[in-house]
Protein backbone atom coordinates (compact mmCIF):
# COMPACT_ATOMS: atom_id res chain seq x y z
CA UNK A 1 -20.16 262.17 -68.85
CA UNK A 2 -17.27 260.27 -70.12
CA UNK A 3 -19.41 257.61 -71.59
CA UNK A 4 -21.52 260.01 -73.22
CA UNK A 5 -18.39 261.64 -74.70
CA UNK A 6 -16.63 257.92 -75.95
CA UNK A 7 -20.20 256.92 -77.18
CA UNK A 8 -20.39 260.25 -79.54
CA UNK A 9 -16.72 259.35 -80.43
CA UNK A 10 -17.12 255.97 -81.39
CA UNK A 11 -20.75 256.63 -83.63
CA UNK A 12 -17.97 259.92 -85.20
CA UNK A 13 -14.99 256.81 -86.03
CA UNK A 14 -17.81 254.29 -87.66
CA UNK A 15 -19.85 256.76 -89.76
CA UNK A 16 -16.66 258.30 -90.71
CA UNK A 17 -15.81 254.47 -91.59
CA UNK A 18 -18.92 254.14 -93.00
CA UNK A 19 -19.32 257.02 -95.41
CA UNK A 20 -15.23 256.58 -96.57
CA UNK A 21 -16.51 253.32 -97.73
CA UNK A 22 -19.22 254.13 -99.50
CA UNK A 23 -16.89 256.55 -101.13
CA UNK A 24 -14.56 254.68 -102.35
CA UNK A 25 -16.97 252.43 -103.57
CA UNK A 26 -19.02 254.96 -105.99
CA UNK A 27 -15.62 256.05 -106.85
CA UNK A 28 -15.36 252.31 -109.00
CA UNK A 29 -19.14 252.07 -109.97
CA UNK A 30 -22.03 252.04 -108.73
CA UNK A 31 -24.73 249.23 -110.03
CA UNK A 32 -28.01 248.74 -108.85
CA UNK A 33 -26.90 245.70 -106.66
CA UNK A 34 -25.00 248.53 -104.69
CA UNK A 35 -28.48 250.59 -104.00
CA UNK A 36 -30.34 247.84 -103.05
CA UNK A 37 -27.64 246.51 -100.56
CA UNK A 38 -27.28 250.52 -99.05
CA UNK A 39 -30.95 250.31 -98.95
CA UNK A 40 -30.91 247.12 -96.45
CA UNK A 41 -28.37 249.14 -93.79
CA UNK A 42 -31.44 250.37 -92.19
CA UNK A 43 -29.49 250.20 -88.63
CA UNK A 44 -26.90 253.05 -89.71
CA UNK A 45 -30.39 255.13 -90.81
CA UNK A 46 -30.11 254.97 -94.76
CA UNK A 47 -33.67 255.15 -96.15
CA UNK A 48 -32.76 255.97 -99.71
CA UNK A 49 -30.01 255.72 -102.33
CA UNK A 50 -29.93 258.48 -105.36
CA UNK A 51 -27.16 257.38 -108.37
CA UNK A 52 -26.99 261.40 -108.65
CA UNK A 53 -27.96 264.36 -106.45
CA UNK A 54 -30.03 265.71 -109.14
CA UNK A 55 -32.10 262.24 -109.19
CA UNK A 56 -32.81 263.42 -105.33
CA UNK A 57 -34.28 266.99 -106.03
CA UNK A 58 -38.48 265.77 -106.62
CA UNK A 59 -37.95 264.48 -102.62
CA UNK A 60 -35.97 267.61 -101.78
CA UNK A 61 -38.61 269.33 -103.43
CA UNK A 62 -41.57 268.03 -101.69
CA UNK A 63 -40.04 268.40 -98.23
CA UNK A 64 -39.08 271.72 -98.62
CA UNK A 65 -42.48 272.98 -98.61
CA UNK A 66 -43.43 271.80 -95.14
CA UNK A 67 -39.71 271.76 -93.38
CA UNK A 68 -39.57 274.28 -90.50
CA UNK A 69 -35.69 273.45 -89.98
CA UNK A 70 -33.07 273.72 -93.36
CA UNK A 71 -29.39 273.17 -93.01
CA UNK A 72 -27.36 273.44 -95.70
CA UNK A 73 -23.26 273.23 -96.27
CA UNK A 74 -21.85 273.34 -99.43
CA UNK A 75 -19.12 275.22 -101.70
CA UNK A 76 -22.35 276.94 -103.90
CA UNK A 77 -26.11 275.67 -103.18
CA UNK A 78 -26.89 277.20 -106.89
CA UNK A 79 -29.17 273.89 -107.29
CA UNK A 80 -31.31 275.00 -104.73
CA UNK A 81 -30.49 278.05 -103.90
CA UNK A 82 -30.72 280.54 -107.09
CA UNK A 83 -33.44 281.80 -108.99
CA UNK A 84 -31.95 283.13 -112.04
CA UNK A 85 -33.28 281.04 -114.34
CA UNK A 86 -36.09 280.51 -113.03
CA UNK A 87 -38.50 282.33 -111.15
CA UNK A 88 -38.08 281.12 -108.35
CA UNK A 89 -36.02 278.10 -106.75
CA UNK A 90 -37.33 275.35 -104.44
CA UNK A 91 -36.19 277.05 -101.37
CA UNK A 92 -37.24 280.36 -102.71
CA UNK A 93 -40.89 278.81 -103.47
CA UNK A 94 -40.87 277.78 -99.62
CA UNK A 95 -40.18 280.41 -97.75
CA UNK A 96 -42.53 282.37 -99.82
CA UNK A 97 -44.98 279.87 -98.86
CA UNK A 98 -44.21 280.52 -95.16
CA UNK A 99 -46.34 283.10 -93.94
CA UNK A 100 -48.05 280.67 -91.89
CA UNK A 101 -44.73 279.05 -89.85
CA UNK A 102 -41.93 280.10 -88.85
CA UNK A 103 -39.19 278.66 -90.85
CA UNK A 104 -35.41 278.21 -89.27
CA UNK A 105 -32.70 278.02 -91.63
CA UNK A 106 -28.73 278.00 -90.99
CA UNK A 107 -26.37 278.16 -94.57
CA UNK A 108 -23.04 277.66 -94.80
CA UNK A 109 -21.30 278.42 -98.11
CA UNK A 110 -17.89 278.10 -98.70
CA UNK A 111 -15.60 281.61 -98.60
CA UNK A 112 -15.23 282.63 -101.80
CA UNK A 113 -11.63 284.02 -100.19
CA UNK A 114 -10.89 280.26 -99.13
CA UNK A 115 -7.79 278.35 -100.82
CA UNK A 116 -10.39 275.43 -101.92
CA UNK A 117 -11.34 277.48 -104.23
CA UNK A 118 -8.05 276.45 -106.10
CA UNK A 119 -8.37 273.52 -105.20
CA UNK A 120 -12.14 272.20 -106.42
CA UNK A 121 -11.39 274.11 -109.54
CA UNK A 122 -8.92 271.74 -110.07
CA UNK A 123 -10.35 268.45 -109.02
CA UNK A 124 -13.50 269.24 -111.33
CA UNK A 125 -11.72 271.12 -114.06
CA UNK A 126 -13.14 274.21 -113.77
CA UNK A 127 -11.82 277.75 -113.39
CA UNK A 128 -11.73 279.49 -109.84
CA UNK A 129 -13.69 282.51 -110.99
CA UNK A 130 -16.65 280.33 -112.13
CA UNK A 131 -16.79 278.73 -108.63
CA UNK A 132 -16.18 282.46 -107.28
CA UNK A 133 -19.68 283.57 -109.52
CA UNK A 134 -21.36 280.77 -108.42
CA UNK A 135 -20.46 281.70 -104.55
CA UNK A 136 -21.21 285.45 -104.96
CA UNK A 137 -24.43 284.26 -107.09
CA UNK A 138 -25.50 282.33 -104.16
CA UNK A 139 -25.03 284.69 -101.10
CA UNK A 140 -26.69 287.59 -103.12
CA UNK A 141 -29.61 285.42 -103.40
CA UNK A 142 -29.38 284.16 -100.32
CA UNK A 143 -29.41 287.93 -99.01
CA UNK A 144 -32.57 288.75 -101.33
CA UNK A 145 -34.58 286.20 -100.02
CA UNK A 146 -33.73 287.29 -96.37
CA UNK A 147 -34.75 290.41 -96.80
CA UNK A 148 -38.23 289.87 -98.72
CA UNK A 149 -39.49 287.14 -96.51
CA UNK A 150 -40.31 288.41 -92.76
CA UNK A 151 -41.30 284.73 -91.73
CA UNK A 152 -37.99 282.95 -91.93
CA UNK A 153 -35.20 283.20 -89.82
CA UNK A 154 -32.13 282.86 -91.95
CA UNK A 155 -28.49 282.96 -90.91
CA UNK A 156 -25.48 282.91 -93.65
CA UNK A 157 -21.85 282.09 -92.63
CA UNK A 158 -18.75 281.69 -94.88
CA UNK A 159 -16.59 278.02 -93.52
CA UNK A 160 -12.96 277.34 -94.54
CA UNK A 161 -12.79 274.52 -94.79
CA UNK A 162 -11.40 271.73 -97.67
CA UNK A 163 -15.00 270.89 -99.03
CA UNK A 164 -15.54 267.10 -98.72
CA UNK A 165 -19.71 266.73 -97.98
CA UNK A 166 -22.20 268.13 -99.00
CA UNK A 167 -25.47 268.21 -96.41
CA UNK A 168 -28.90 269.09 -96.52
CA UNK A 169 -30.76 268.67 -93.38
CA UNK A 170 -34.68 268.85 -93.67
CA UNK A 171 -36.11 268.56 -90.18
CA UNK A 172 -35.39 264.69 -89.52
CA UNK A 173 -33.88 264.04 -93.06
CA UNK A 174 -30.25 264.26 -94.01
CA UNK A 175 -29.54 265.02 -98.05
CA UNK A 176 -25.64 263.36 -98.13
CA UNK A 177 -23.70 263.90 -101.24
CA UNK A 178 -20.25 263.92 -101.97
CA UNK A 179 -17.38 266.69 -103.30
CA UNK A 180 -14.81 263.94 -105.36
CA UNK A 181 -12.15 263.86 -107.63
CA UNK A 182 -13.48 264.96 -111.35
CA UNK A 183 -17.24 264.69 -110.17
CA UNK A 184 -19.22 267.70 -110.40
CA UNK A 185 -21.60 268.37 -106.95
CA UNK A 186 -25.11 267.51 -109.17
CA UNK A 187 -23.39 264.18 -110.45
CA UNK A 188 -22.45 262.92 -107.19
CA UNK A 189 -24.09 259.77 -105.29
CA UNK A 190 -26.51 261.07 -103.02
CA UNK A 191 -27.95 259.14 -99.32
CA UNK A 192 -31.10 260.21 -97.74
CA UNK A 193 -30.75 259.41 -94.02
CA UNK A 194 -33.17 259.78 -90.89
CA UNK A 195 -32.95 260.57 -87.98
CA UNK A 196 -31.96 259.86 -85.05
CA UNK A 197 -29.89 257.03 -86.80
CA UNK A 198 -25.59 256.99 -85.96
CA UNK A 199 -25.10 258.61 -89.24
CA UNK A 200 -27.47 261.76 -89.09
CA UNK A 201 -26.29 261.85 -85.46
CA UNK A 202 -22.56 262.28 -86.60
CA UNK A 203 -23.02 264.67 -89.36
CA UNK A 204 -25.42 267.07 -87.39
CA UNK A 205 -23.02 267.14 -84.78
CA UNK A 206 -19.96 267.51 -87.94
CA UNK A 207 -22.58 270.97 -89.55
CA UNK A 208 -23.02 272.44 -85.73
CA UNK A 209 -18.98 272.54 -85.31
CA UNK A 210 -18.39 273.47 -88.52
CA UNK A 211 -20.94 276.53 -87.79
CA UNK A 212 -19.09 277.68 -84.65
CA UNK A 213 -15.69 278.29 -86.45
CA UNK A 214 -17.63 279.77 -89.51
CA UNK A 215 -17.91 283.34 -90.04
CA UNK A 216 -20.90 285.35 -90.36
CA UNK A 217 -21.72 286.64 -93.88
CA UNK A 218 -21.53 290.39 -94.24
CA UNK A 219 -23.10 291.88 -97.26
CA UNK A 220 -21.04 293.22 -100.11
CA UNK A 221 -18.02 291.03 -98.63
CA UNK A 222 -18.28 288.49 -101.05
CA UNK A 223 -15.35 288.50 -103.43
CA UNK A 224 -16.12 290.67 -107.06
C-alpha cells in the first residue's frame, strides 16, 4: 500500500517537473527543433506536439466521433463546446451521432463566481464579464445538449480553482494545453499524450480530485 502510494507520488513530482518545464520553455519560443525533441520523449507518453491548440482541433475532431469517455476542464470550452456560430460544434456533432453507444462525459468549467475570473482577465487582457459570457455561454449549451440527447450521460460541475491546465481526455488520449501569462487558451502549446504513460497517469488522477471538490452545476445558477 505504501509503495503504491510513494510510486503515484513520485510519477505526481516528475510530471509536475516535467510539464513546468515544458512551460517555461514555450514561454521563450518554441522552434521546430523543440517539437521534434518532445516528440522523441515517448517514455513520459507524448505522441504529438501542436505549436497551438487550435492546430490540434482536426485530431480532436476525428476522435470525438467514436470516444465513449470525454473529460474536459477548462475556464470556458467555447472551442468545443458552443454552437452559436455554427450549427453545431464537434462535441455537439458527436453526441448527436450517439444513438448507437453510450457516451460518458464529465465537464468541469470554471465558476463564473470564482476570483480567477479577475485574475485571467488580467493575465490575457480581457474584461471579467467577457470571460463571465463565455462561462454562462458554455453551461447553457452544455445544458441544451443534455437535455436533447438521451444517449449520453453528461455531468457539469463548477471547480475553484486558479486555472493553470487545460485537459481533454478522449478515451486513452490526453489534449494538454496551457492557461499563461498574456496567451489566450486557443494560442497555447498543446501535447497529445496516451495512455497509460506517467503523464496521462498524473493528470487523470489531477481531473478526478479536482472533480470531488467541484460543485455540481445547477441550472439558472450561472452568474447573469
Amino acid at each position: 500500500m505504501l509503495a503504491d502510494i510513494a510510486t503515484e507520488v513520485i510519477v505526481s513530482i516528475a510530471a509536475t517537473l516535467i510539464v513546468a518545464a515544458l512551460v517555461y520553455i514555450y514561454r521563450r519560443a518554441i522552434t521546430i527543433k523543440l517539437q521534434a525533441w518532445l516528440l522523441r520523449q515517448k517514455g513520459i507518453g507524448i505522441v504529438n506536439v501542436y505549436p497551438h491548440r487550435m492546430d490540434a482541433r482536426p485530431p480532436i475532431s476525428k476522435m470525438l466521433q467514436s470516444a465513449q469517455a470525454i473529460q474536459y476542464m477548462g475556464i470556458q470550452g467555447l472551442d468545443i463546446i458552443t454552437h452559436r456560430e455554427v450549427m453545431f460544434s464537434d462535441l455537439a456533432l458527436s453526441f448527436k451521432h450517439s444513438e448507437r453507444k453510450q457516451q460518458n462525459a464529465r465537464f468541469l468549467i470554471l465558476d463564473p463566481e470564482s476570483c480567477y475570473t479577475k485574475s485571467r482577465s488580467e493575465e490575457i487582457g480581457q474584461s471579467r464579464q467577457e470571460i463571465h459570457r463565455g462561462i454562462k455561454h458554455s453551461l447553457e449549451d452544455l445544458e441544451a445538449l443534455n437535455q436533447n440527447i438521451d444517449a449520453v450521460d453528461l455531468e457539469v460541475r463548477l471547480y475553484d480553482c486558479v486555472p493553470i491546465w487545460n485537459l481533454l481526455f478522449l478515451d486513452d488520449i490526453l489534449f494538454l494545453a496551457f492557461y499563461l501569462k498574456g496567451v489566450r487558451g486557443p494560442n497555447s502549446l498543446c501535447l497529445e499524450i496516451q495512455r497509460p504513460s506517467p503523464l496521462f497517469l498524473a493528470f487523470e488522477k489531477y481531473f478526478d480530485e479536482v472533480w470531488e471538490e467541484a460543485k455540481p452545476f445547477q441550472s439558472g445558477k450561472a452568474e447573469q
